[in-house]
C-alpha atoms as a PDB file:
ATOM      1  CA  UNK A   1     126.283 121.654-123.021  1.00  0.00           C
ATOM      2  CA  UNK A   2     129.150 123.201-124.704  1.00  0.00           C
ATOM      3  CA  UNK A   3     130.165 127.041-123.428  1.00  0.00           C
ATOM      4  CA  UNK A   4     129.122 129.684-125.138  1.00  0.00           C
ATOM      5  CA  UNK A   5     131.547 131.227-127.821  1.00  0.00           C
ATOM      6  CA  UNK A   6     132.912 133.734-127.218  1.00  0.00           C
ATOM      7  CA  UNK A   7     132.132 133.717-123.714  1.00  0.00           C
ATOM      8  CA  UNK A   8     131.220 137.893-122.557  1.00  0.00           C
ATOM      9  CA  UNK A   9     133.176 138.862-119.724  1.00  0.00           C
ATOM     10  CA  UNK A  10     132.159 142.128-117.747  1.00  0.00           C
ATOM     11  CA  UNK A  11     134.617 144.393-116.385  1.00  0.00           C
ATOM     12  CA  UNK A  12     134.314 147.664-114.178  1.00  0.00           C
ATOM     13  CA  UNK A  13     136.409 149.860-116.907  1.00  0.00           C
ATOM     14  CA  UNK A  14     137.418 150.299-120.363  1.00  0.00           C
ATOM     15  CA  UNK A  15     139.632 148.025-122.583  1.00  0.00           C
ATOM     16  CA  UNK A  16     142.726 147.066-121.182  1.00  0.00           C
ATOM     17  CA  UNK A  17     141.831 147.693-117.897  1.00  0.00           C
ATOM     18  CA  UNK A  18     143.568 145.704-115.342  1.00  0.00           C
ATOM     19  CA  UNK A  19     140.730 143.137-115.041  1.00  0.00           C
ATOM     20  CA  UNK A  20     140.598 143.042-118.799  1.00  0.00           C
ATOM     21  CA  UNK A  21     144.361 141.641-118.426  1.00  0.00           C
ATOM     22  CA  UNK A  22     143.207 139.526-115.521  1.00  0.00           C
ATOM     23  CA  UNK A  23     140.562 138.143-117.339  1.00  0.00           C
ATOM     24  CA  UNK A  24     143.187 137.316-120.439  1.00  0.00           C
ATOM     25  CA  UNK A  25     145.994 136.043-118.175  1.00  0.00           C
ATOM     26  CA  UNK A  26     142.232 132.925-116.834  1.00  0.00           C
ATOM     27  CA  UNK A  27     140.663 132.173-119.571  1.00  0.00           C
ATOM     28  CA  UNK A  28     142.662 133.269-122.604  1.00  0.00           C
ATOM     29  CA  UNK A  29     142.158 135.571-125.213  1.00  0.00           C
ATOM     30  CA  UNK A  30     139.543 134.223-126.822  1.00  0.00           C
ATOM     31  CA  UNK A  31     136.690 136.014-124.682  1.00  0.00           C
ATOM     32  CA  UNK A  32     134.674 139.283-125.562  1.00  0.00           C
ATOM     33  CA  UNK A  33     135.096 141.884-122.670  1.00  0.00           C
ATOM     34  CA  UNK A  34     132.003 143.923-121.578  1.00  0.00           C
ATOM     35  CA  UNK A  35     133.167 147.054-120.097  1.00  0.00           C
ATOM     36  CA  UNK A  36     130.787 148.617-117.207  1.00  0.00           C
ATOM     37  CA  UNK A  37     130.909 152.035-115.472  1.00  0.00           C
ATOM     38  CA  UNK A  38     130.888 150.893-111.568  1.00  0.00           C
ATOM     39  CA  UNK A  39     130.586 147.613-110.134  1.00  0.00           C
ATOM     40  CA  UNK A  40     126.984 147.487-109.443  1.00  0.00           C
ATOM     41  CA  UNK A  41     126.482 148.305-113.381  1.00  0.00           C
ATOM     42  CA  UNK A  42     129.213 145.039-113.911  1.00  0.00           C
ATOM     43  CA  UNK A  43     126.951 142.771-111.700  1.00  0.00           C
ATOM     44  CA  UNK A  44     124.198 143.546-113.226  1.00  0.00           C
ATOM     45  CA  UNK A  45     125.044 143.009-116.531  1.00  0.00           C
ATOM     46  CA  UNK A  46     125.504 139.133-115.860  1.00  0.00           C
ATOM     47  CA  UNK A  47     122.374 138.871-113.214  1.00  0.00           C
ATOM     48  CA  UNK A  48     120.726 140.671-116.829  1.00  0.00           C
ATOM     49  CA  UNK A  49     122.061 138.090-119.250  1.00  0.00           C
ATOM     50  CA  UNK A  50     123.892 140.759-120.942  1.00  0.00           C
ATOM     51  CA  UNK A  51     127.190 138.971-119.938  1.00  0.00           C
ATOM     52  CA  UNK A  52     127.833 135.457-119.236  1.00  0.00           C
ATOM     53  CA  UNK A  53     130.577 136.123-116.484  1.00  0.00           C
ATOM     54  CA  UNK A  54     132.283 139.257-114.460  1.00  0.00           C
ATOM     55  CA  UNK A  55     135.624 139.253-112.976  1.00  0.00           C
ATOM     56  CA  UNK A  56     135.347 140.945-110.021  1.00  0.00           C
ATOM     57  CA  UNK A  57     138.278 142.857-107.875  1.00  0.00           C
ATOM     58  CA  UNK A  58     137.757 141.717-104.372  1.00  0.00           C
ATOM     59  CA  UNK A  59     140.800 142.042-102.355  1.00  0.00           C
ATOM     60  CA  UNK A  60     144.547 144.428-103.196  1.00  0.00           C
ATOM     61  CA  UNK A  61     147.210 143.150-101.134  1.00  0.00           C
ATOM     62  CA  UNK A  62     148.133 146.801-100.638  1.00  0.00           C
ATOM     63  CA  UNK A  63     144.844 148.704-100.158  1.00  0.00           C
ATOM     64  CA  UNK A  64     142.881 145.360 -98.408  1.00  0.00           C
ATOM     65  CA  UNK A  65     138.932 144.308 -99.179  1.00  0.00           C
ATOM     66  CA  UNK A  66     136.777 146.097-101.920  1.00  0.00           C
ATOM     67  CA  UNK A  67     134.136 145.530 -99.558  1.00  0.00           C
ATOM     68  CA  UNK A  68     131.240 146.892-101.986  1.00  0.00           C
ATOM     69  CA  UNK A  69     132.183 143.796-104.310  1.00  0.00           C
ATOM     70  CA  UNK A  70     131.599 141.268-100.826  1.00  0.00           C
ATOM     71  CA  UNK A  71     128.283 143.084-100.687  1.00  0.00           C
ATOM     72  CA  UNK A  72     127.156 142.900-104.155  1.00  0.00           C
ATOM     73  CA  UNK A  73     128.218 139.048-104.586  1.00  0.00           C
ATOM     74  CA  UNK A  74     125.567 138.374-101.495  1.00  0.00           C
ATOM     75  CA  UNK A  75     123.120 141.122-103.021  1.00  0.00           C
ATOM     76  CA  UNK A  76     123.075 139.461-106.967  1.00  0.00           C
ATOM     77  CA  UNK A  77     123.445 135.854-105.465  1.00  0.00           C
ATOM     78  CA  UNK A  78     126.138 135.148-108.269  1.00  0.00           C
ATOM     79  CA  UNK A  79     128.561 131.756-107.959  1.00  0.00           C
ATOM     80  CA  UNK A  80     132.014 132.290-107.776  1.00  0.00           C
ATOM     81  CA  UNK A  81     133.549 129.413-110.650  1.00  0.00           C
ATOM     82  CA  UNK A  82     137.445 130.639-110.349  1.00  0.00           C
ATOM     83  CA  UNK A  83     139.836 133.176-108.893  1.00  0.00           C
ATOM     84  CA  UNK A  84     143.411 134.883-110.448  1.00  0.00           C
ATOM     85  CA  UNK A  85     146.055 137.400-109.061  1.00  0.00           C
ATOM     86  CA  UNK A  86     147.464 139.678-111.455  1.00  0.00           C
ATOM     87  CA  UNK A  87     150.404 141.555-110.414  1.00  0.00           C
ATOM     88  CA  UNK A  88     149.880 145.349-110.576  1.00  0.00           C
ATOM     89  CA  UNK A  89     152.564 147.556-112.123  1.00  0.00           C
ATOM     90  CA  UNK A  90     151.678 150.860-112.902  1.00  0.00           C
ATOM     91  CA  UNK A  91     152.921 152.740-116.107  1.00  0.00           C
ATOM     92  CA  UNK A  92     153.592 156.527-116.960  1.00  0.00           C
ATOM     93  CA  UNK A  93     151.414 156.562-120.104  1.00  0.00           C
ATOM     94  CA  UNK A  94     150.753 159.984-122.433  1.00  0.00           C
ATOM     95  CA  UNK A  95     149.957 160.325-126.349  1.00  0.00           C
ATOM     96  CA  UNK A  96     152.731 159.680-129.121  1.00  0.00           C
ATOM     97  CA  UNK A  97     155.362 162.654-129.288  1.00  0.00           C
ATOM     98  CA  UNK A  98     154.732 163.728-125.316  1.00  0.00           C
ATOM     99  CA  UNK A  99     158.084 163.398-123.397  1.00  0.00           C
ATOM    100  CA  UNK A 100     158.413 163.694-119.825  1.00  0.00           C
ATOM    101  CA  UNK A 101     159.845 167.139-119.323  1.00  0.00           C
ATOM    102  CA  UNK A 102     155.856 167.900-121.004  1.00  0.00           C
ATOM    103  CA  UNK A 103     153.956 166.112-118.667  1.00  0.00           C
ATOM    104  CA  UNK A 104     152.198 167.895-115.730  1.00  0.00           C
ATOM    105  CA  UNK A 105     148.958 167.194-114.896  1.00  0.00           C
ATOM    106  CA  UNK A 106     148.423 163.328-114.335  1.00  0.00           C
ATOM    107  CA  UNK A 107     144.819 161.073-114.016  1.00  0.00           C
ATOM    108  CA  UNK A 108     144.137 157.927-112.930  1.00  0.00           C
ATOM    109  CA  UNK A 109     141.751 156.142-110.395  1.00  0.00           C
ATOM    110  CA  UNK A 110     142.798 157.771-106.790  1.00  0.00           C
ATOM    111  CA  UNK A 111     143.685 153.908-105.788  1.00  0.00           C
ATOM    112  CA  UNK A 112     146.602 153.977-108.314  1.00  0.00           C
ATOM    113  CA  UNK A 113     147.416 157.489-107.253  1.00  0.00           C
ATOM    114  CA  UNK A 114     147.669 156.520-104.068  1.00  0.00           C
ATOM    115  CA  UNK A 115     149.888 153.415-104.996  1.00  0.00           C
ATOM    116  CA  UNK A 116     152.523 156.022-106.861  1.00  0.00           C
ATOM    117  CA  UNK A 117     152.941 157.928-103.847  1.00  0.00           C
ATOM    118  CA  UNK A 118     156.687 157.519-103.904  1.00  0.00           C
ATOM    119  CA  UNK A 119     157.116 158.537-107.614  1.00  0.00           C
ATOM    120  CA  UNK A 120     154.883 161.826-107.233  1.00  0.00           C
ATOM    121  CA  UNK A 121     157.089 162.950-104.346  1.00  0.00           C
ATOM    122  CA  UNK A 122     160.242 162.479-106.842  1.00  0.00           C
ATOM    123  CA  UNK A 123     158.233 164.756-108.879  1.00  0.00           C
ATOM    124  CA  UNK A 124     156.404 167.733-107.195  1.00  0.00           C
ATOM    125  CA  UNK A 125     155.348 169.320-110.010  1.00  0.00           C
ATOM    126  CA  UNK A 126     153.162 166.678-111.031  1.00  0.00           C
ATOM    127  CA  UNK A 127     149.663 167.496-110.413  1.00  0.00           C
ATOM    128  CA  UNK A 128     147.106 164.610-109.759  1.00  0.00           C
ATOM    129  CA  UNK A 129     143.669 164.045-111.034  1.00  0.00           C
ATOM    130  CA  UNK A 130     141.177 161.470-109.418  1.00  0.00           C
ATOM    131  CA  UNK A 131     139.196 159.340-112.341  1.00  0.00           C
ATOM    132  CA  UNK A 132     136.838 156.391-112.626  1.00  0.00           C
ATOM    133  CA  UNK A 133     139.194 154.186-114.079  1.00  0.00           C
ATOM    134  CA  UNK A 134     143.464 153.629-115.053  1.00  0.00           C
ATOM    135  CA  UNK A 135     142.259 152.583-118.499  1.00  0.00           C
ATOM    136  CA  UNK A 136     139.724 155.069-119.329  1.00  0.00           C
ATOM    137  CA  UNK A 137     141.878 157.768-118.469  1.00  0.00           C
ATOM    138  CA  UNK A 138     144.244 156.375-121.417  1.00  0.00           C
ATOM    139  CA  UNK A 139     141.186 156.423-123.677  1.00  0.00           C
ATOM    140  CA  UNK A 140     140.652 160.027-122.604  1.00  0.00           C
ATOM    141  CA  UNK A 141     143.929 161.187-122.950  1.00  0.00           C
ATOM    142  CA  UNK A 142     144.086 159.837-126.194  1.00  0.00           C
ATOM    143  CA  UNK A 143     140.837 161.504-127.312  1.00  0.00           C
ATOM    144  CA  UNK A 144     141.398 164.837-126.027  1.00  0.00           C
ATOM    145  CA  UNK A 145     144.724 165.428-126.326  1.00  0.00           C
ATOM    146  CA  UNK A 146     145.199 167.873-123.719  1.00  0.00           C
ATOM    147  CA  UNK A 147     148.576 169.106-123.688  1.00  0.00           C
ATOM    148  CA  UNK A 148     150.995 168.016-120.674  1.00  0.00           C
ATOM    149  CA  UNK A 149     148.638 165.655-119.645  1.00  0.00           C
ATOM    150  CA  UNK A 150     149.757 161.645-119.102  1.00  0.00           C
ATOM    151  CA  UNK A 151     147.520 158.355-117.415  1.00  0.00           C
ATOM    152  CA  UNK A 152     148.747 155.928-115.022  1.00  0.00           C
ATOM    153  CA  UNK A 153     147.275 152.587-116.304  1.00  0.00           C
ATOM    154  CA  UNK A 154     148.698 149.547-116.999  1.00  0.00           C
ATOM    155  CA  UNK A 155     150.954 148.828-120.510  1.00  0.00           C
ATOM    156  CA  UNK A 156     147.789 146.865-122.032  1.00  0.00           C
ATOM    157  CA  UNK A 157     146.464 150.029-121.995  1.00  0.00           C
ATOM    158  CA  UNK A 158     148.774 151.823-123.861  1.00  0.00           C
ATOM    159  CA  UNK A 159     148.665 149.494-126.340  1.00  0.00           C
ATOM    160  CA  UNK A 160     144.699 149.130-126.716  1.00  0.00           C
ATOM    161  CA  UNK A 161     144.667 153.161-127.571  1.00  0.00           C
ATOM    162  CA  UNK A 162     147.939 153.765-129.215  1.00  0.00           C
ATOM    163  CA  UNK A 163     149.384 155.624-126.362  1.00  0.00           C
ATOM    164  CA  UNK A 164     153.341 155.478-124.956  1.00  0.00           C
ATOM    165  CA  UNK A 165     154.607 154.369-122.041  1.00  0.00           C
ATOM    166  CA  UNK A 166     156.654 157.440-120.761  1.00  0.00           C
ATOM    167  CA  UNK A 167     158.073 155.197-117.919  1.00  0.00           C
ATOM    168  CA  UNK A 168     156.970 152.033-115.692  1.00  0.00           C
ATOM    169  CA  UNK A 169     157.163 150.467-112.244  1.00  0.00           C
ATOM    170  CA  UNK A 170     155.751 153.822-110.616  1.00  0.00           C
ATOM    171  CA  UNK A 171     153.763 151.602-107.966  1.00  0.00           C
ATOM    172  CA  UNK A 172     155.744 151.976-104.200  1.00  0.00           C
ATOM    173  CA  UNK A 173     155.785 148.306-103.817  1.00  0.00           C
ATOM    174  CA  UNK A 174     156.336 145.618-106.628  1.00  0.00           C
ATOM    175  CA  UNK A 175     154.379 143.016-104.413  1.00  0.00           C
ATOM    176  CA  UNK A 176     151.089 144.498-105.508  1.00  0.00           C
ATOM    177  CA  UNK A 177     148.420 141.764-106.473  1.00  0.00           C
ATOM    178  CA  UNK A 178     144.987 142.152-106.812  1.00  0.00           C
ATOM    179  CA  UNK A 179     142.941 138.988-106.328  1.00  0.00           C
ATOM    180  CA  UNK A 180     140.184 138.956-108.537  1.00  0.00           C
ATOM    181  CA  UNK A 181     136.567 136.245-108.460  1.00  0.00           C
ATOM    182  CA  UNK A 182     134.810 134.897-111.642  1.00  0.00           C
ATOM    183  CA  UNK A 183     131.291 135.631-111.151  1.00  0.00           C
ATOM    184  CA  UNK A 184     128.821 133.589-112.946  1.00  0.00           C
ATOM    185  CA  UNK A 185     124.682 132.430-112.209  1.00  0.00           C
ATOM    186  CA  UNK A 186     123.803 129.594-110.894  1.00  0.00           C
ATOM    187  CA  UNK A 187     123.689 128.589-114.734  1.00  0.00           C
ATOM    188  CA  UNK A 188     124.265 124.920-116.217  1.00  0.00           C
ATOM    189  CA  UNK A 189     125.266 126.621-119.130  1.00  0.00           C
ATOM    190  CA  UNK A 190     128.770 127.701-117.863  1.00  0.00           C
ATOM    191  CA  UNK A 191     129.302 124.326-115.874  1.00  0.00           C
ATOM    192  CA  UNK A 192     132.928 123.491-116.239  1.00  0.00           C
ATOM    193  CA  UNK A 193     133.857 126.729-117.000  1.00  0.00           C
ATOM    194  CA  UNK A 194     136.827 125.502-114.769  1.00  0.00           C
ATOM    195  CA  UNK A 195     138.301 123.577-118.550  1.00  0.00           C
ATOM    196  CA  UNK A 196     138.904 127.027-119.848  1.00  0.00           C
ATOM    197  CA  UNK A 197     141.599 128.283-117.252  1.00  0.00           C
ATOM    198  CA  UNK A 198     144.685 128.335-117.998  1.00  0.00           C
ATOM    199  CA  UNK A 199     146.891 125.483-116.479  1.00  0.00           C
ATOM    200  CA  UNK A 200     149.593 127.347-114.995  1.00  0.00           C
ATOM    201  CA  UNK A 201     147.205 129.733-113.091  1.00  0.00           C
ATOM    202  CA  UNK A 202     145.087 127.027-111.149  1.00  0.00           C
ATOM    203  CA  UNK A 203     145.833 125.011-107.581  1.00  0.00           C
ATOM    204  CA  UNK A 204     143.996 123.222-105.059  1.00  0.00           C
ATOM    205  CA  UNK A 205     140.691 123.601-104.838  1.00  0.00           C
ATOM    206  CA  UNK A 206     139.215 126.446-102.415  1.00  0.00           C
ATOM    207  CA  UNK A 207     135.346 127.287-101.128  1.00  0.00           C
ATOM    208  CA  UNK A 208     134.199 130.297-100.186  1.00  0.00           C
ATOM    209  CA  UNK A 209     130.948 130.748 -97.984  1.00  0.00           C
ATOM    210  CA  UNK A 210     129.393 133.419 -95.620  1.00  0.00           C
ATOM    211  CA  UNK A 211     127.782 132.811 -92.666  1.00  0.00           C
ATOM    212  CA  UNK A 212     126.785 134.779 -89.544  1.00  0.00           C
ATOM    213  CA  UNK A 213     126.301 132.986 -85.575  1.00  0.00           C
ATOM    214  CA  UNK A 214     124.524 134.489 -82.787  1.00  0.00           C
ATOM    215  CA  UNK A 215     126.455 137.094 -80.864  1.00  0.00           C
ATOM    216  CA  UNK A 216     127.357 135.018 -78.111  1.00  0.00           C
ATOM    217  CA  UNK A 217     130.461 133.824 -75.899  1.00  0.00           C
ATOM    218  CA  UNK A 218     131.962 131.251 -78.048  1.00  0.00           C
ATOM    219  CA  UNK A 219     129.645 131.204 -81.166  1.00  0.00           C
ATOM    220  CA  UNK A 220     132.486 132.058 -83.653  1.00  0.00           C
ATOM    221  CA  UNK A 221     135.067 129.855 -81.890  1.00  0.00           C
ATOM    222  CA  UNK A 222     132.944 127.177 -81.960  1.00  0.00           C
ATOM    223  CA  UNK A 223     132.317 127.102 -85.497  1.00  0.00           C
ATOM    224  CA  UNK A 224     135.834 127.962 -86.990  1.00  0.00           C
ATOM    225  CA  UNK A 225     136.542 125.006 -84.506  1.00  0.00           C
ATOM    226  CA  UNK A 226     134.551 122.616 -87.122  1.00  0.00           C
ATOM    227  CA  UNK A 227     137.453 123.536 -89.170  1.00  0.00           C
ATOM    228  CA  UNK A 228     140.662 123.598 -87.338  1.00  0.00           C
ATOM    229  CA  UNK A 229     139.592 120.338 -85.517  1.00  0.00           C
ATOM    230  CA  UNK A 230     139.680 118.638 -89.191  1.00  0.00           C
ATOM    231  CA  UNK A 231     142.828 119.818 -90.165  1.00  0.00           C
ATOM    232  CA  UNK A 232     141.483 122.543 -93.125  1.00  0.00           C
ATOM    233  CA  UNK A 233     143.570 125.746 -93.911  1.00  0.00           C
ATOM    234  CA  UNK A 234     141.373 128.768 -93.588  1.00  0.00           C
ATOM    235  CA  UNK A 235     142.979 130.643 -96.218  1.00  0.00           C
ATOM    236  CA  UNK A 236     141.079 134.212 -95.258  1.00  0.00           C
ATOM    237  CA  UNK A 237     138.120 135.483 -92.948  1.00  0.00           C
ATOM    238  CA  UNK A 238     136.588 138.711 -92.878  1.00  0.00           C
ATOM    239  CA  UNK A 239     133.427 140.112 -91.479  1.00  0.00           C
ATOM    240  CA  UNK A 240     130.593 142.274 -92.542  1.00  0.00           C
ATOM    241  CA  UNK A 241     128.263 144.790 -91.016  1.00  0.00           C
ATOM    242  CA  UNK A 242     124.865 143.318 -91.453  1.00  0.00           C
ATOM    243  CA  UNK A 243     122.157 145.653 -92.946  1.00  0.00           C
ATOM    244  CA  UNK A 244     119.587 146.660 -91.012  1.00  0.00           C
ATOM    245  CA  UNK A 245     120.984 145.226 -87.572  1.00  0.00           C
ATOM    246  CA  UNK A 246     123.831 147.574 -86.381  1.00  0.00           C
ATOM    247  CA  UNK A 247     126.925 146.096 -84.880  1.00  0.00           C
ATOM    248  CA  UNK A 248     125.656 142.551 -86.243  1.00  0.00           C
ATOM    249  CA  UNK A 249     128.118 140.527 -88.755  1.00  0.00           C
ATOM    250  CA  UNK A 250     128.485 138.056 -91.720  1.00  0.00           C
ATOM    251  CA  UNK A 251     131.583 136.298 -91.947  1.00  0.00           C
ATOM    252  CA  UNK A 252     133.303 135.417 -94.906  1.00  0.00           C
ATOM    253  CA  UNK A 253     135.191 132.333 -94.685  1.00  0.00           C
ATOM    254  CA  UNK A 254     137.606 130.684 -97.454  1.00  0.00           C
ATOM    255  CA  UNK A 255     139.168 127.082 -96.287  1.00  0.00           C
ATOM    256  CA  UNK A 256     141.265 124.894 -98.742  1.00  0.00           C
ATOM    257  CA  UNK A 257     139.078 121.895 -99.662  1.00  0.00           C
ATOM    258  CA  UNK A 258     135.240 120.856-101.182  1.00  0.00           C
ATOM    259  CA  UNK A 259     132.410 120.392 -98.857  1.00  0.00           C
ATOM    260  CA  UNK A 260     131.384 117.729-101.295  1.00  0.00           C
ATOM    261  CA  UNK A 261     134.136 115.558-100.269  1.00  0.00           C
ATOM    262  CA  UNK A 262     135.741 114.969 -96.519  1.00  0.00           C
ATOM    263  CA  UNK A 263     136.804 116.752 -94.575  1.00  0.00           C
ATOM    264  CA  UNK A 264     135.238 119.356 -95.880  1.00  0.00           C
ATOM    265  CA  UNK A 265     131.725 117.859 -96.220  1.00  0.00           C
ATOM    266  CA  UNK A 266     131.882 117.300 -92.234  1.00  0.00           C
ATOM    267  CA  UNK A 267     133.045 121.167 -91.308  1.00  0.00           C
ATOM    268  CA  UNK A 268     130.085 122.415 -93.628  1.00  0.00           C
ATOM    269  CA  UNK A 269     128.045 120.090 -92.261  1.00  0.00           C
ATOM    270  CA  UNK A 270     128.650 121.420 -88.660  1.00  0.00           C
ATOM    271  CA  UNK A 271     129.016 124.945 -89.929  1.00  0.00           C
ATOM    272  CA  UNK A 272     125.039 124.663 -90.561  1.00  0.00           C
ATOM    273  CA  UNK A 273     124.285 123.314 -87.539  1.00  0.00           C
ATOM    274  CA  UNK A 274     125.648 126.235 -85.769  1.00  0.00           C
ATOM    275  CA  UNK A 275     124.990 129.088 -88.017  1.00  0.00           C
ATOM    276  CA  UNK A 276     121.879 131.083 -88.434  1.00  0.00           C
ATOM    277  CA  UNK A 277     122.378 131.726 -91.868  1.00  0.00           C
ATOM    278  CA  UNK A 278     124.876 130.200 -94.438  1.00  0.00           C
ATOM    279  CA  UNK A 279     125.515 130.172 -97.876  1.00  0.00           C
ATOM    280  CA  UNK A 280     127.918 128.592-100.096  1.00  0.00           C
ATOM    281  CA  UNK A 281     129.470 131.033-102.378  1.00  0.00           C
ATOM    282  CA  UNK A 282     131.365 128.247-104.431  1.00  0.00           C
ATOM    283  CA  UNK A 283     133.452 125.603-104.941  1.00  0.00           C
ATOM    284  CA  UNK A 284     136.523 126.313-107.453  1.00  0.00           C
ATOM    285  CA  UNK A 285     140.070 125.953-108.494  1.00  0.00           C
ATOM    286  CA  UNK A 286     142.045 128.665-106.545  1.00  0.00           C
ATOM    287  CA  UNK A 287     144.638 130.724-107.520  1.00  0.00           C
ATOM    288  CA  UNK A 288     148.011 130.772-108.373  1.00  0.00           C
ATOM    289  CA  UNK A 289     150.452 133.874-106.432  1.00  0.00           C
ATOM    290  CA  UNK A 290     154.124 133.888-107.646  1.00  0.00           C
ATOM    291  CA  UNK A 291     155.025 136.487-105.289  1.00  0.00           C
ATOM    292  CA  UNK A 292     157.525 139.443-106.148  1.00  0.00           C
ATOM    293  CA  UNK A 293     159.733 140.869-103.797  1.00  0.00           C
ATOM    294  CA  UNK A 294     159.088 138.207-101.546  1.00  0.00           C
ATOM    295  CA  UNK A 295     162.584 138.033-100.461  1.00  0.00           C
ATOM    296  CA  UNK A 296     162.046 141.093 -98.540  1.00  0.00           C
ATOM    297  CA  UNK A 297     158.249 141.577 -97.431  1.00  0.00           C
ATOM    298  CA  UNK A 298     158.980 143.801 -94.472  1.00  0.00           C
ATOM    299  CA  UNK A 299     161.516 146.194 -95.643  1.00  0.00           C
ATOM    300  CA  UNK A 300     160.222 149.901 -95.228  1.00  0.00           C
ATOM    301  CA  UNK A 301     158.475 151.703 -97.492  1.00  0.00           C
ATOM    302  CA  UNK A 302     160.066 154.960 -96.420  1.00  0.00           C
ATOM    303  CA  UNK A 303     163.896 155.527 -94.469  1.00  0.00           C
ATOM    304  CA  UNK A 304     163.091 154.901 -91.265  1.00  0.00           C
ATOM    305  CA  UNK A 305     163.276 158.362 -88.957  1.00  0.00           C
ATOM    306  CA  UNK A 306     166.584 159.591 -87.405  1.00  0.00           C
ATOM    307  CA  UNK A 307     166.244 158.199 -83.351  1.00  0.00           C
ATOM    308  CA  UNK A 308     164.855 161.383 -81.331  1.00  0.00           C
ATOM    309  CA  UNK A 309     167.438 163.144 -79.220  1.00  0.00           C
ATOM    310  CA  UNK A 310     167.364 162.253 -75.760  1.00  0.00           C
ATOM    311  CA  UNK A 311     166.138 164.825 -73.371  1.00  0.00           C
ATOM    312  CA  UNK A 312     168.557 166.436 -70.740  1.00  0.00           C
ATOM    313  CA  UNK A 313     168.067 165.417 -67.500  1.00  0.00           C
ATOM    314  CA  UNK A 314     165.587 166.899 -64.911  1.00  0.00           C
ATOM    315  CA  UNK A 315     166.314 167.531 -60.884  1.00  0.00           C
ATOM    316  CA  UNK A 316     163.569 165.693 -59.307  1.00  0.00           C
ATOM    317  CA  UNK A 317     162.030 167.069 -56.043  1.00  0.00           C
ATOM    318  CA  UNK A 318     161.387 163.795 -54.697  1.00  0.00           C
ATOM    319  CA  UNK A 319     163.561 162.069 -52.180  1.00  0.00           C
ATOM    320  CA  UNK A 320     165.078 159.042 -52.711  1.00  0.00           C
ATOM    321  CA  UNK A 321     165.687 155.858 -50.660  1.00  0.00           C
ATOM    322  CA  UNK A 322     168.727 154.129 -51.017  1.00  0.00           C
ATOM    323  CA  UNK A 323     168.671 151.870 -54.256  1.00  0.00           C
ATOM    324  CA  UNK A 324     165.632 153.374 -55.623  1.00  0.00           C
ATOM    325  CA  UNK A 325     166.010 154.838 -58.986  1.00  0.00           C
ATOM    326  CA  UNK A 326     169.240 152.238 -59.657  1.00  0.00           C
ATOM    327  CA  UNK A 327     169.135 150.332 -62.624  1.00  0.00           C
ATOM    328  CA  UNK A 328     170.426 146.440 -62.223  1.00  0.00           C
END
């Protein structure tokens, strides 16, 4: 069966939020994007048929997990058909005719806030407003017009609401990715969806599944052993609190490979045997990561700290042997 045309994509956000560009940047820009409040609001809208597919954040490699999106994937029992990192450069954005020397109250969602830490302590007299979204504080600059007030969002955003990019590359750290799942049903409908990404974005293929093992010496070594014994990359593991059984876990596992085909068929295989519970989130083409600023990934955010002075010596009132206290 052929894919539905255009194919509805839900977003947390407005348009030209950065999962609107991720979205793009997958499948192309022939798609209709389905903005949603909050993320529980974006998986329901596909579990309700009101969207075919969601592209959900799950991972910044600055911030770490958006663990609520781990939770809802298990909760909504959705199928994950694809994955895409989008580089995340944040943009100075405020209505035509607003210069710089204007600005001085800025909004955005408190992650990119936080992510502009460096630029907002360059400019003190910036005050900072926590938001739902990047985009939607564009859209609500734009419609207000409140004077001296500017948006940090990305440039699509600008551009969706006729706004200007006052200036760009406010983020702290230009290695800022955000790893993003397409989210379908279990639905032969959107089988193959996999023909719609874009060439240059896909790789090898990846599986994701969650599990959880009784608490008990070896249980966990034992079954990531099913993998490392077979040679498979585990390409990320995480655990879970488990609802309704404190200090309990789920672990979410990704490994390089199918488990429709050796060797992964054999470490699934023995992954069941050993787990309680298990579930295969899905099979799918994984990502592509060009990396900027690779060259230097452990430079300092911040000039390191003048080396404390060195205290003056004390008397000590002990008595000391001959050679103790010597240094060799």
């Amino acid at each position: 069966m052929a894919l539905p045309r255009p194919l509805r994509v839900a977003i947390q956000g407005e348009r030209g939020a950065f999962s609107e560009e991720a979205a793009v940047q997958l499948l192309g820009s022939r798609i209709k994007t389905v903005p949603t409040r909050d993320f529980p609001h974006m998986f329901s809208s596909v579990a309700r048929h009101r969207a075919h597919t969601c592209l959900a954040p799950m991972e910044n490699s600055l911030v770490g997990s958006i663990y609520q999106n781990y939770d809802l994937l298990l909760q909504y029992g959705l199928v994950v058909r694809g994955e895409v990192y989008l580089r995340v450069s944040h943009c100075l954005i405020a209505p035509v005719g607003t210069y710089f020397e204007d600005i001085r109250r800025v909004y955005s969602h408190p992650i990119a806030l936080d992510q502009c830490q460096e630029f907002f302590r360059r400019h003190p007299n910036l005050e900072t407003v926590s938001t739902w979204d990047t985009a939607g504080s564009v859209h609500d600059l734009v419609t207000n017009r409140e004077p001296g007030a500017a948006a940090i969002a990305g440039k699509s955003a600008a551009r969706h609401y006729g706004a200007k990019v006052v200036a760009e590359g406010l983020e702290d750290d230009p290695a800022n990715y955000t790893r993003f799942f397409l989210l379908t049903l279990a639905d032969a409908e959107l089988e193959g969806i996999e023909k719609r990404f874009a060439p240059d974005q896909v790789g090898p293929t990846k599986t994701s599944v969650v599990f959880y093992v009784e608490n008990a010496p070896g249980s966990l070594y034992d079954t990531l052993g099913e993998f490392a014994s077979r040679g498979l990359d585990l390409t990320r593991i995480e655990s879970r609190p488990v609802r309704g059984k404190p200090f309990e876990y789920l672990f979410y596992l990704d490994f390089l490979g199918s488990p429709h085909e050796p060797p992964g068929e054999e470490a699934v295989a023995g992954l069941l045997r050993r787990a309680g519970f298990a579930r295969i989130l899905g099979t799918y083409p994984s990502g592509r990561l060009d990396w900027v600023g690779s060259e230097a990934p452990l430079m300092p955010r911040v000039p390191a700290l003048e080396p404390p002075v060195p205290a003056p010596p004390t008397k000590s009132m002990d008595r000391k042997g001959p050679g103790e206290g010597r240094r060799s």
